[in-house]
C-alpha atoms as a PDB file:
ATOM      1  CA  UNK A   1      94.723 120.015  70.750  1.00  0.00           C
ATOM      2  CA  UNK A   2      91.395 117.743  69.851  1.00  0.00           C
ATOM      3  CA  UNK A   3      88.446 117.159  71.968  1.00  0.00           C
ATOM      4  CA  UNK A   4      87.233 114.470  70.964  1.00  0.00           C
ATOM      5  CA  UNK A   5      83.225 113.019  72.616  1.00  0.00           C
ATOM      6  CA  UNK A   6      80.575 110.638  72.367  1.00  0.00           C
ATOM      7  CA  UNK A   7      76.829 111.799  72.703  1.00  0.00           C
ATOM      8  CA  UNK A   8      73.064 110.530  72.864  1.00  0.00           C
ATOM      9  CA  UNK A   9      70.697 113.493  72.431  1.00  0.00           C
ATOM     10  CA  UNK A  10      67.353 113.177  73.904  1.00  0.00           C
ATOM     11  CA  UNK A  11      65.490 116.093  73.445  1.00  0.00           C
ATOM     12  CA  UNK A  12      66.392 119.700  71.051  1.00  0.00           C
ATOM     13  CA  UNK A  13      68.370 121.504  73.877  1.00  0.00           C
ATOM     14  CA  UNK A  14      71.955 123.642  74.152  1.00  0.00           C
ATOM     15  CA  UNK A  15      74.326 121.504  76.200  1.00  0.00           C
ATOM     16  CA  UNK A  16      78.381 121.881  76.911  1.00  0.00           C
ATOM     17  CA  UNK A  17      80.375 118.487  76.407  1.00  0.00           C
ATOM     18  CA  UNK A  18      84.031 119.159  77.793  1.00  0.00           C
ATOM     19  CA  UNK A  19      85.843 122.513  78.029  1.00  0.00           C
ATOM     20  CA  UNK A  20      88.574 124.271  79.849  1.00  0.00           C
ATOM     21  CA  UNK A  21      88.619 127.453  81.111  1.00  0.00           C
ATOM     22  CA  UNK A  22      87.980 130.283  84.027  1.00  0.00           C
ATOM     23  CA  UNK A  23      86.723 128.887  87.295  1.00  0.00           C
ATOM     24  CA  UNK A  24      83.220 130.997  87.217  1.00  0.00           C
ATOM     25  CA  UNK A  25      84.079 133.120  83.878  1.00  0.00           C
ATOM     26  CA  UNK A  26      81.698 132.694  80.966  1.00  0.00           C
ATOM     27  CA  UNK A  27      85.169 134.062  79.064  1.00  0.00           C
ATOM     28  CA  UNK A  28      88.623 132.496  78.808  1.00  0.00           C
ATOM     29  CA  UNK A  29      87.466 128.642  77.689  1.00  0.00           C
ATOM     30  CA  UNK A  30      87.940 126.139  74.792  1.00  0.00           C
ATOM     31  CA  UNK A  31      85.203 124.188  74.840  1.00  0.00           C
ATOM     32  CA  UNK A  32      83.320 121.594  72.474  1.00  0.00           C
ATOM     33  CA  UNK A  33      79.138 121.787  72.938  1.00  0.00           C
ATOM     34  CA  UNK A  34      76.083 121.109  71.223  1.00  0.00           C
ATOM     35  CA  UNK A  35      73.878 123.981  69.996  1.00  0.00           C
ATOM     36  CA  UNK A  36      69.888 124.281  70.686  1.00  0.00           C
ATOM     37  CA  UNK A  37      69.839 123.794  66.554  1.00  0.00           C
ATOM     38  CA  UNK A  38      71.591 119.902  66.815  1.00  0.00           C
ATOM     39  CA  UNK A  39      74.240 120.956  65.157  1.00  0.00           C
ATOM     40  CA  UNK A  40      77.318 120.500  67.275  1.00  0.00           C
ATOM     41  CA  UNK A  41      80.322 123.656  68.137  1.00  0.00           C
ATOM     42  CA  UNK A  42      84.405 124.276  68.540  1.00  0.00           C
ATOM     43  CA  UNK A  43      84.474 127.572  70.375  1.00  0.00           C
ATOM     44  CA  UNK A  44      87.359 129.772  71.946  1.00  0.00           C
ATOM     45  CA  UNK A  45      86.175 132.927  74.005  1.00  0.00           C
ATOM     46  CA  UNK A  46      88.571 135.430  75.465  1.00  0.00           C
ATOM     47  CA  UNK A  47      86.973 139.226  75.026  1.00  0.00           C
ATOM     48  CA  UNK A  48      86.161 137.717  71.576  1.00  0.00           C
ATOM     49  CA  UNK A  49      84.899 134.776  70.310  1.00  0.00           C
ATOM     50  CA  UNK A  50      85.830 131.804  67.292  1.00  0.00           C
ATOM     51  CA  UNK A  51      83.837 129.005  66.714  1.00  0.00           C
ATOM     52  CA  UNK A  52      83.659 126.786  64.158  1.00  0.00           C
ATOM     53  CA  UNK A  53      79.651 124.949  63.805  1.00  0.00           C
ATOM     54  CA  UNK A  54      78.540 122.265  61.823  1.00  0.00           C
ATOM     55  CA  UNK A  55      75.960 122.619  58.880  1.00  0.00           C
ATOM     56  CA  UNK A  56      75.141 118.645  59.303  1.00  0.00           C
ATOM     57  CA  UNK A  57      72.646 118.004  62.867  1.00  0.00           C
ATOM     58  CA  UNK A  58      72.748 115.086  65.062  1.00  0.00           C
ATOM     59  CA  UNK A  59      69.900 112.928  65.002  1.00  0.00           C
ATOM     60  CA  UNK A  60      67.482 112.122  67.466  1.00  0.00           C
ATOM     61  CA  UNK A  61      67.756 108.940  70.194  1.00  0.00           C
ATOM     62  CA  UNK A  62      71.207 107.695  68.585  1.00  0.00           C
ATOM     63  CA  UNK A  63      74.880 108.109  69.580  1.00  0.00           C
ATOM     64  CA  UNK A  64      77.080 110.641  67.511  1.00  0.00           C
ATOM     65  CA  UNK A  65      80.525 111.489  67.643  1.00  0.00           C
ATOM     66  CA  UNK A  66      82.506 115.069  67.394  1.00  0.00           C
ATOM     67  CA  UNK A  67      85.656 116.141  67.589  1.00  0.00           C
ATOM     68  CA  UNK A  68      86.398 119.849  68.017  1.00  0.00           C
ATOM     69  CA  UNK A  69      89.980 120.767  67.309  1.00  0.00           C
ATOM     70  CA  UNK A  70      91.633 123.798  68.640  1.00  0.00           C
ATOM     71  CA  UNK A  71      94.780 123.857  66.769  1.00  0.00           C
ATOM     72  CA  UNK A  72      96.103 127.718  67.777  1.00  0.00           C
ATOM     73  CA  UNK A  73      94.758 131.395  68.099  1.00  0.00           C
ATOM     74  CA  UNK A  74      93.758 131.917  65.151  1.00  0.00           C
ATOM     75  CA  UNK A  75      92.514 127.999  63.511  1.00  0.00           C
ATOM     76  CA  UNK A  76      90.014 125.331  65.101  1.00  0.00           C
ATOM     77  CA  UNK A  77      88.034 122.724  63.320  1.00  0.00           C
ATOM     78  CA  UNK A  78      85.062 120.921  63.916  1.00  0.00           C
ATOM     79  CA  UNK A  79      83.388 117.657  62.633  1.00  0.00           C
ATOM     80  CA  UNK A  80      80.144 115.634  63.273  1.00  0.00           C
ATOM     81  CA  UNK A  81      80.548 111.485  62.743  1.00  0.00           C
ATOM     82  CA  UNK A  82      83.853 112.569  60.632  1.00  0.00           C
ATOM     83  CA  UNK A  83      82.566 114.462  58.075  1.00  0.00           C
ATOM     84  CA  UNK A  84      81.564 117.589  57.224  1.00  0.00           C
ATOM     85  CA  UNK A  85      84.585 120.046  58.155  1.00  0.00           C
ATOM     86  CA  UNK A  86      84.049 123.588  58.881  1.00  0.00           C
ATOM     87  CA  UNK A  87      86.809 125.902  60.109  1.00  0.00           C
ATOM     88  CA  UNK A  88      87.165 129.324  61.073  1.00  0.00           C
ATOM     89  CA  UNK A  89      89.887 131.702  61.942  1.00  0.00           C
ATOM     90  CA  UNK A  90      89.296 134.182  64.671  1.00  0.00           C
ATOM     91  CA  UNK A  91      92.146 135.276  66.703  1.00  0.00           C
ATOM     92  CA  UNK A  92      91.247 134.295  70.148  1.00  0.00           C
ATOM     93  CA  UNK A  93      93.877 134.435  73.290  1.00  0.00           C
ATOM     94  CA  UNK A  94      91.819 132.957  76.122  1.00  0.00           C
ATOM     95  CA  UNK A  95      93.568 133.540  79.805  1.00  0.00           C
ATOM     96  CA  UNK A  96      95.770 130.918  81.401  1.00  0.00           C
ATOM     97  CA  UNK A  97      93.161 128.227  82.426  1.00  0.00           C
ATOM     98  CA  UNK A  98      92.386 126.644  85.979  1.00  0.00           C
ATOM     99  CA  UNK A  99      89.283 124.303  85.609  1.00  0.00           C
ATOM    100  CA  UNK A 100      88.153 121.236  83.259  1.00  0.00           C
ATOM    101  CA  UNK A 101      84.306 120.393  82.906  1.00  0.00           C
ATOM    102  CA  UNK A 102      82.398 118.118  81.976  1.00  0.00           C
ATOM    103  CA  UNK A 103      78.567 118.391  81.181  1.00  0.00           C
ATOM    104  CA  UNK A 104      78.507 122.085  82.005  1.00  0.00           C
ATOM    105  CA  UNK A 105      80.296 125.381  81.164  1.00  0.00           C
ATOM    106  CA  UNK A 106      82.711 126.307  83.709  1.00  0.00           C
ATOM    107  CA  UNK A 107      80.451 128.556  85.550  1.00  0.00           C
ATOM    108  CA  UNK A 108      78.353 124.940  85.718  1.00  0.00           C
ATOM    109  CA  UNK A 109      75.587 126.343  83.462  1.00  0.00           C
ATOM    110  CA  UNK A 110      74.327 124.884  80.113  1.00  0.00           C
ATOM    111  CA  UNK A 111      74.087 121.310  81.524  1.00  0.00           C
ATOM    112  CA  UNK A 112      73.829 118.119  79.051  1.00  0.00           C
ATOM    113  CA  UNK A 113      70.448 117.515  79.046  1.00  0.00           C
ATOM    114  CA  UNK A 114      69.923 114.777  81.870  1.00  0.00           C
ATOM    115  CA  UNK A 115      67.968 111.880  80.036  1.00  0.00           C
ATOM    116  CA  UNK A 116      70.901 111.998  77.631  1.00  0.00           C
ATOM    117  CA  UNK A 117      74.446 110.712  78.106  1.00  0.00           C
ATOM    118  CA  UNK A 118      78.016 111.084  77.496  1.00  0.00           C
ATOM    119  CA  UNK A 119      80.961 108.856  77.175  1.00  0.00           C
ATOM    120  CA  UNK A 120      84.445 108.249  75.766  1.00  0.00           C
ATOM    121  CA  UNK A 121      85.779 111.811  76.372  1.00  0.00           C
ATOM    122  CA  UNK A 122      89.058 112.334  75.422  1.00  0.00           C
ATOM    123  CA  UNK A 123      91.791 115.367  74.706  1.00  0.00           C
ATOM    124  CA  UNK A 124      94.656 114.680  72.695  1.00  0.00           C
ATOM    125  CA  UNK A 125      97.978 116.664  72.076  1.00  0.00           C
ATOM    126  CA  UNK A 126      97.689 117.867  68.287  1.00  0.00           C
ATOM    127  CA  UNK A 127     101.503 119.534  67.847  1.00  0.00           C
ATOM    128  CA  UNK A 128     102.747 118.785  64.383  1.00  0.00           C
ATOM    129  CA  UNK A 129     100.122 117.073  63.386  1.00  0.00           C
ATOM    130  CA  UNK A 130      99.308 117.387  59.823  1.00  0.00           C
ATOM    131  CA  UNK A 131      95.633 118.137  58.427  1.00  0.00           C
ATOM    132  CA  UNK A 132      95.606 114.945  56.670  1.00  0.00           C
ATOM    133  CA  UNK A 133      96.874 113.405  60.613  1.00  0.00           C
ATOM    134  CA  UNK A 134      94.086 115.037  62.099  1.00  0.00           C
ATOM    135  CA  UNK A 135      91.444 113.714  59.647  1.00  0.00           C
ATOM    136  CA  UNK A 136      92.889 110.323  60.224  1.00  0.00           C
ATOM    137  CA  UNK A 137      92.371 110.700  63.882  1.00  0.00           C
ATOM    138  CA  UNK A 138      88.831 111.665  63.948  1.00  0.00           C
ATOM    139  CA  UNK A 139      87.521 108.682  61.399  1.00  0.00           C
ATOM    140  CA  UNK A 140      89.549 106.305  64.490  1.00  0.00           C
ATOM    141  CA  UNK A 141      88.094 108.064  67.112  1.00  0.00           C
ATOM    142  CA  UNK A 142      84.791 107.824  65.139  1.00  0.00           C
ATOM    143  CA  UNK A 143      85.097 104.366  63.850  1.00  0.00           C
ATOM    144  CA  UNK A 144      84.901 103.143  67.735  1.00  0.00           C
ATOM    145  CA  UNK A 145      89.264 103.209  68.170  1.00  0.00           C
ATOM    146  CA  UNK A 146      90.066 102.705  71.780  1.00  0.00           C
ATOM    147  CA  UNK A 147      92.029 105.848  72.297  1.00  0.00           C
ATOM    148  CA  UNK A 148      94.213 103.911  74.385  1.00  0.00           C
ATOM    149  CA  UNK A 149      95.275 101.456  71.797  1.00  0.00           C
ATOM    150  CA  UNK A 150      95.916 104.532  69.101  1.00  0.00           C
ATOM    151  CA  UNK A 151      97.948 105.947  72.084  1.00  0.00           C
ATOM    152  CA  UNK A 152     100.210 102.817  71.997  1.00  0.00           C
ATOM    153  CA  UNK A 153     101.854 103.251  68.972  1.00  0.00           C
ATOM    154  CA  UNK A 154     102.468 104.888  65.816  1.00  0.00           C
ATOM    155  CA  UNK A 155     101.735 108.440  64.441  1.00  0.00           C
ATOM    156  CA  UNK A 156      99.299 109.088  67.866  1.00  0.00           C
ATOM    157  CA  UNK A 157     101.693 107.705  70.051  1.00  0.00           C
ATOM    158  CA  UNK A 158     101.864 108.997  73.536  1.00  0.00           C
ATOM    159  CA  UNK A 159      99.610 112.179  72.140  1.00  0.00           C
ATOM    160  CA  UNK A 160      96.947 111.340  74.732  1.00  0.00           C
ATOM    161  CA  UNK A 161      96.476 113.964  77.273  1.00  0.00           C
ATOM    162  CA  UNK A 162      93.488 112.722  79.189  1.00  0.00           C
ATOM    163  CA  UNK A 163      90.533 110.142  78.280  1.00  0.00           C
ATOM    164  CA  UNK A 164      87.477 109.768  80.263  1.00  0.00           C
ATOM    165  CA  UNK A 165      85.307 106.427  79.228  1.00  0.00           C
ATOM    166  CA  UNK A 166      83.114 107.047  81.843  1.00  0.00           C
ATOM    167  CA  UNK A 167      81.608 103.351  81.762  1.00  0.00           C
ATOM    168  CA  UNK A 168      80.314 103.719  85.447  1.00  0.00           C
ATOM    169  CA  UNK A 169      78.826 106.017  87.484  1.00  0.00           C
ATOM    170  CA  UNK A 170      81.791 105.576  90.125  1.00  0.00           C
ATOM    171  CA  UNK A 171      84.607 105.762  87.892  1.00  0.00           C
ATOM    172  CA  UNK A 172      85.991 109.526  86.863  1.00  0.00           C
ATOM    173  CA  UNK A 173      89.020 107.952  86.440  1.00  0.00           C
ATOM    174  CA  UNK A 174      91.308 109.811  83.631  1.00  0.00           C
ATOM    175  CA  UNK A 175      92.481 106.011  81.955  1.00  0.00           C
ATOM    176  CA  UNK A 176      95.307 108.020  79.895  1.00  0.00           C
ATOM    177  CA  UNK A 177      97.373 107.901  83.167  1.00  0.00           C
ATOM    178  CA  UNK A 178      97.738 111.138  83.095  1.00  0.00           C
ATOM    179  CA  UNK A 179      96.680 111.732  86.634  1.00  0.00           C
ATOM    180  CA  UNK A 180      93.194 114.392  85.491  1.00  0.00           C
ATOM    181  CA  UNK A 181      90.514 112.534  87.185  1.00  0.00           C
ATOM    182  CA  UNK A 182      87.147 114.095  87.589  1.00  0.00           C
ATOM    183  CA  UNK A 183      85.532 114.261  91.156  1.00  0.00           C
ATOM    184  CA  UNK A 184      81.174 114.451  90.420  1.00  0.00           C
ATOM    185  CA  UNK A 185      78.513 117.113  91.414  1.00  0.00           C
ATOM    186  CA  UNK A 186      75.193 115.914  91.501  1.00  0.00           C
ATOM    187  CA  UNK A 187      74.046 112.521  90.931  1.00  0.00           C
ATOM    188  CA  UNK A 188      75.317 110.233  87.645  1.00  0.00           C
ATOM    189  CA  UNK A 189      73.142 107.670  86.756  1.00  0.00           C
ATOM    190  CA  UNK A 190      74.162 104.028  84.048  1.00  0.00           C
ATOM    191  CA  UNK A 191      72.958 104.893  80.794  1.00  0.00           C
ATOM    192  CA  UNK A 192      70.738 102.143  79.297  1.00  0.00           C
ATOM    193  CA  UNK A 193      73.309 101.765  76.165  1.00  0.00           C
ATOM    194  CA  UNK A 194      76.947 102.574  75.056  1.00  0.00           C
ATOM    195  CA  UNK A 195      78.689 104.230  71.623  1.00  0.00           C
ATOM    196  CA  UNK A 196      80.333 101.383  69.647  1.00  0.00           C
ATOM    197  CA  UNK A 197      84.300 101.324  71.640  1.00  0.00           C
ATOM    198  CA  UNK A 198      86.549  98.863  71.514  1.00  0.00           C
ATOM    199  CA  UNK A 199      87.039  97.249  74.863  1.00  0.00           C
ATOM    200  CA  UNK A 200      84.328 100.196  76.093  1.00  0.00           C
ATOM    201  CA  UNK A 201      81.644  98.970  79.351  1.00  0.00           C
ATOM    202  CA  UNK A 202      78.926 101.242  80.370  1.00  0.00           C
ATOM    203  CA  UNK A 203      78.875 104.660  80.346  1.00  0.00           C
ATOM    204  CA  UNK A 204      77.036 107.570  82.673  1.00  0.00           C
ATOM    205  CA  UNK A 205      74.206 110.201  81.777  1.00  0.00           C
ATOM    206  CA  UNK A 206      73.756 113.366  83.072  1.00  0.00           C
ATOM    207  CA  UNK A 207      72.473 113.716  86.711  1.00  0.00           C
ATOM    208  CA  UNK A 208      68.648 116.084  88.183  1.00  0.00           C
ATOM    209  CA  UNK A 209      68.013 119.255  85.792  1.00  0.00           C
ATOM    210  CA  UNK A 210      70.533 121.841  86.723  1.00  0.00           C
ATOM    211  CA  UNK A 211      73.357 119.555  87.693  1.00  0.00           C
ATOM    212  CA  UNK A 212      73.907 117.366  84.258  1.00  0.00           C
ATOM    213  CA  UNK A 213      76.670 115.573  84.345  1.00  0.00           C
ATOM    214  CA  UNK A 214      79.243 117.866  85.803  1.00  0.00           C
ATOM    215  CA  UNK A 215      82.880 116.643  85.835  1.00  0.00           C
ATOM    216  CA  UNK A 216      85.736 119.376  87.912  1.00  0.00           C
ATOM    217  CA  UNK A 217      88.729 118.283  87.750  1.00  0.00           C
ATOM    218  CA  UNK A 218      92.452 118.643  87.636  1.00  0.00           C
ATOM    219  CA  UNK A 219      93.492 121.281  84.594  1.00  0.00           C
ATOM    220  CA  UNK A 220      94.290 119.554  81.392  1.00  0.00           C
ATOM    221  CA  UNK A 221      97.268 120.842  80.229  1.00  0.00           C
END
Protein backbone atom coordinates (compact mmCIF):
# COMPACT_ATOMS: atom_id res chain seq x y z
CA UNK A 1 0.00 0.00 0.00
CA UNK A 2 1.12 3.95 -0.40
CA UNK A 3 1.40 6.48 2.26
CA UNK A 4 1.07 9.22 0.83
CA UNK A 5 1.72 13.10 3.16
CA UNK A 6 2.02 16.66 3.01
CA UNK A 7 4.77 18.50 5.14
CA UNK A 8 6.19 22.07 6.19
CA UNK A 9 9.59 21.65 7.86
CA UNK A 10 10.62 24.26 10.23
CA UNK A 11 13.71 23.52 11.67
CA UNK A 12 16.60 20.31 10.71
CA UNK A 13 14.97 17.67 13.05
CA UNK A 14 13.95 13.62 12.77
CA UNK A 15 10.16 13.47 12.78
CA UNK A 16 7.57 10.33 12.02
CA UNK A 17 4.63 11.31 9.53
CA UNK A 18 2.10 8.25 9.60
CA UNK A 19 2.88 4.61 10.42
CA UNK A 20 1.31 1.45 11.61
CA UNK A 21 2.50 -0.81 13.89
CA UNK A 22 3.00 -2.33 17.69
CA UNK A 23 1.16 -0.42 20.37
CA UNK A 24 4.55 0.58 22.43
CA UNK A 25 7.09 -1.56 20.11
CA UNK A 26 9.83 0.40 18.38
CA UNK A 27 9.59 -3.05 16.01
CA UNK A 28 6.73 -4.40 13.90
CA UNK A 29 5.74 -0.87 11.90
CA UNK A 30 5.52 0.53 8.31
CA UNK A 31 5.98 3.85 8.62
CA UNK A 32 6.83 6.99 6.32
CA UNK A 33 9.20 9.82 8.35
CA UNK A 34 11.55 12.45 7.78
CA UNK A 35 15.23 11.98 8.68
CA UNK A 36 17.43 14.60 10.87
CA UNK A 37 19.39 14.94 7.21
CA UNK A 38 15.89 16.44 5.27
CA UNK A 39 15.82 13.80 3.29
CA UNK A 40 12.57 11.96 3.75
CA UNK A 41 12.18 7.62 4.58
CA UNK A 42 9.89 4.29 3.64
CA UNK A 43 10.82 1.93 6.44
CA UNK A 44 9.56 -1.65 7.53
CA UNK A 45 11.03 -3.01 10.93
CA UNK A 46 10.30 -6.46 12.24
CA UNK A 47 13.75 -8.01 13.94
CA UNK A 48 15.19 -6.40 10.75
CA UNK A 49 14.88 -3.45 9.01
CA UNK A 50 14.18 -2.04 4.97
CA UNK A 51 14.02 1.34 4.14
CA UNK A 52 14.19 3.01 1.19
CA UNK A 53 15.68 7.14 1.68
CA UNK A 54 15.82 9.80 -0.61
CA UNK A 55 19.15 11.35 -2.00
CA UNK A 56 17.06 14.74 -2.87
CA UNK A 57 16.25 16.99 0.82
CA UNK A 58 13.28 19.00 1.50
CA UNK A 59 13.73 22.54 1.68
CA UNK A 60 13.37 24.85 4.34
CA UNK A 61 9.85 26.92 5.31
CA UNK A 62 7.91 25.34 2.18
CA UNK A 63 5.43 22.45 1.81
CA UNK A 64 6.73 19.09 0.23
CA UNK A 65 5.10 16.05 -0.62
CA UNK A 66 6.17 12.12 -0.18
CA UNK A 67 4.82 9.13 -0.78
CA UNK A 68 6.35 5.99 0.74
CA UNK A 69 5.13 2.80 -0.84
CA UNK A 70 5.23 -0.50 0.84
CA UNK A 71 4.39 -2.79 -1.89
CA UNK A 72 5.35 -6.44 -0.04
CA UNK A 73 8.17 -8.08 2.16
CA UNK A 74 10.66 -7.76 0.25
CA UNK A 75 9.96 -4.13 -2.19
CA UNK A 76 9.01 -0.47 -0.95
CA UNK A 77 9.61 2.76 -2.72
CA UNK A 78 9.99 6.14 -1.80
CA UNK A 79 9.74 9.62 -3.53
CA UNK A 80 10.14 13.35 -2.56
CA UNK A 81 7.72 15.99 -4.76
CA UNK A 82 7.52 12.86 -7.36
CA UNK A 83 10.79 12.41 -8.30
CA UNK A 84 13.70 10.91 -7.43
CA UNK A 85 12.86 7.04 -6.82
CA UNK A 86 14.89 4.93 -4.64
CA UNK A 87 13.95 1.36 -3.74
CA UNK A 88 15.25 -1.30 -1.73
CA UNK A 89 14.57 -4.90 -1.10
CA UNK A 90 14.93 -6.20 2.39
CA UNK A 91 12.78 -8.97 3.46
CA UNK A 92 10.89 -7.61 6.32
CA UNK A 93 7.71 -9.54 8.04
CA UNK A 94 6.54 -7.01 10.62
CA UNK A 95 3.86 -8.63 13.30
CA UNK A 96 0.12 -8.33 12.81
CA UNK A 97 -0.46 -4.57 13.61
CA UNK A 98 -2.85 -2.87 16.28
CA UNK A 99 -2.19 0.98 16.22
CA UNK A 100 -2.07 3.92 13.47
CA UNK A 101 -0.08 7.24 14.28
CA UNK A 102 0.21 10.19 13.33
CA UNK A 103 3.09 12.70 14.20
CA UNK A 104 4.88 10.15 16.34
CA UNK A 105 6.22 6.55 16.24
CA UNK A 106 3.96 4.21 17.85
CA UNK A 107 5.65 4.24 21.11
CA UNK A 108 4.67 8.28 20.64
CA UNK A 109 8.37 9.23 20.31
CA UNK A 110 10.06 11.12 17.39
CA UNK A 111 7.32 13.82 17.29
CA UNK A 112 6.91 16.23 14.06
CA UNK A 113 8.58 19.06 15.09
CA UNK A 114 5.75 21.39 16.60
CA UNK A 115 6.18 24.80 14.67
CA UNK A 116 5.79 22.61 11.59
CA UNK A 117 2.65 21.01 10.17
CA UNK A 118 1.06 18.21 8.47
CA UNK A 119 -1.85 17.69 6.23
CA UNK A 120 -3.54 15.63 3.51
CA UNK A 121 -2.55 12.18 4.90
CA UNK A 122 -3.69 9.48 3.08
CA UNK A 123 -3.13 5.39 2.63
CA UNK A 124 -4.18 3.83 -0.40
CA UNK A 125 -4.65 0.07 -1.39
CA UNK A 126 -1.73 -0.61 -4.01
CA UNK A 127 -2.78 -4.50 -5.16
CA UNK A 128 -2.11 -4.89 -8.84
CA UNK A 129 -1.02 -1.83 -9.36
CA UNK A 130 1.57 -1.51 -11.94
CA UNK A 131 4.97 0.56 -11.46
CA UNK A 132 4.03 2.81 -14.16
CA UNK A 133 0.24 3.03 -11.91
CA UNK A 134 2.08 3.88 -8.98
CA UNK A 135 4.19 6.66 -10.58
CA UNK A 136 1.00 8.03 -11.94
CA UNK A 137 -0.43 8.17 -8.52
CA UNK A 138 2.22 10.00 -6.77
CA UNK A 139 2.60 13.00 -9.58
CA UNK A 140 -1.68 13.27 -8.65
CA UNK A 141 -1.18 13.09 -5.22
CA UNK A 142 1.72 15.58 -5.74
CA UNK A 143 0.17 17.79 -8.28
CA UNK A 144 -2.53 18.83 -5.41
CA UNK A 145 -5.33 15.69 -6.64
CA UNK A 146 -8.05 15.52 -4.10
CA UNK A 147 -7.64 11.91 -3.18
CA UNK A 148 -11.22 11.75 -2.98
CA UNK A 149 -11.92 12.70 -6.51
CA UNK A 150 -9.03 10.05 -7.83
CA UNK A 151 -11.00 7.64 -5.53
CA UNK A 152 -14.17 8.25 -7.65
CA UNK A 153 -13.27 6.75 -10.65
CA UNK A 154 -10.97 5.12 -12.91
CA UNK A 155 -7.68 3.13 -12.42
CA UNK A 156 -7.68 4.43 -8.37
CA UNK A 157 -11.11 3.73 -7.96
CA UNK A 158 -12.32 2.73 -4.58
CA UNK A 159 -8.33 2.07 -3.69
CA UNK A 160 -8.63 4.58 -0.83
CA UNK A 161 -8.15 3.09 2.50
CA UNK A 162 -8.13 6.10 4.75
CA UNK A 163 -7.41 10.01 4.09
CA UNK A 164 -6.87 12.46 6.76
CA UNK A 165 -7.00 16.34 5.40
CA UNK A 166 -6.72 17.48 8.67
CA UNK A 167 -7.98 21.16 7.73
CA UNK A 168 -8.96 21.85 11.46
CA UNK A 169 -7.80 21.31 14.62
CA UNK A 170 -11.26 19.54 15.57
CA UNK A 171 -11.63 17.39 12.71
CA UNK A 172 -9.67 13.74 12.78
CA UNK A 173 -12.19 12.70 10.69
CA UNK A 174 -10.95 9.74 8.18
CA UNK A 175 -13.00 11.57 4.86
CA UNK A 176 -12.39 8.13 2.85
CA UNK A 177 -15.46 6.78 4.79
CA UNK A 178 -13.72 4.24 5.85
CA UNK A 179 -14.63 4.61 9.45
CA UNK A 180 -10.35 5.19 10.82
CA UNK A 181 -10.76 8.42 12.53
CA UNK A 182 -8.04 9.71 14.73
CA UNK A 183 -8.89 10.77 18.41
CA UNK A 184 -5.78 13.72 19.49
CA UNK A 185 -3.14 13.74 22.35
CA UNK A 186 -1.91 16.94 23.20
CA UNK A 187 -2.93 20.14 21.83
CA UNK A 188 -3.29 20.82 17.70
CA UNK A 189 -3.03 24.16 16.77
CA UNK A 190 -4.35 25.98 12.70
CA UNK A 191 -1.36 26.19 10.74
CA UNK A 192 -0.86 29.69 9.24
CA UNK A 193 -0.94 28.10 5.49
CA UNK A 194 -2.04 24.94 3.51
CA UNK A 195 -0.26 22.51 0.61
CA UNK A 196 -1.87 23.33 -2.77
CA UNK A 197 -5.35 20.58 -2.60
CA UNK A 198 -8.09 20.72 -4.49
CA UNK A 199 -11.14 21.54 -2.48
CA UNK A 200 -8.43 21.40 0.71
CA UNK A 201 -9.30 24.20 3.99
CA UNK A 202 -6.88 24.53 6.74
CA UNK A 203 -4.80 22.16 8.06
CA UNK A 204 -3.22 21.43 11.84
CA UNK A 205 0.51 21.58 13.16
CA UNK A 206 1.97 19.68 15.64
CA UNK A 207 0.99 20.38 19.32
CA UNK A 208 3.89 21.43 22.91
CA UNK A 209 7.44 19.62 22.36
CA UNK A 210 6.97 16.02 23.20
CA UNK A 211 3.40 15.64 22.08
CA UNK A 212 3.62 16.76 18.13
CA UNK A 213 0.85 16.07 16.48
CA UNK A 214 -0.11 12.64 17.64
CA UNK A 215 -3.03 10.92 15.83
CA UNK A 216 -4.23 6.99 17.58
CA UNK A 217 -6.58 5.64 15.90
CA UNK A 218 -8.54 2.74 14.55
CA UNK A 219 -5.96 0.12 12.62
CA UNK A 220 -5.74 0.74 8.96
CA UNK A 221 -6.13 -2.29 7.36
Amino acid sequence: YLMSAWGYRTAVTFGNILGIGVSGSNDNLRSILKNGTDTVRVLDRSTVSGEANTVATVADQTWFHMSGWHISNVLREVQLNGAGLVTEATDVTPSAPNITRIGVSTTAGGPWNNTGALAELSIWNGTGLTEPQRRTLDTALKDGDNPLVLNFSGVYATLLVAYWPLHVSTDLTDKSGNGHDMSMTGPITTFTSHPPIDNAGRIINGGPINNGLIGVGRLVQ
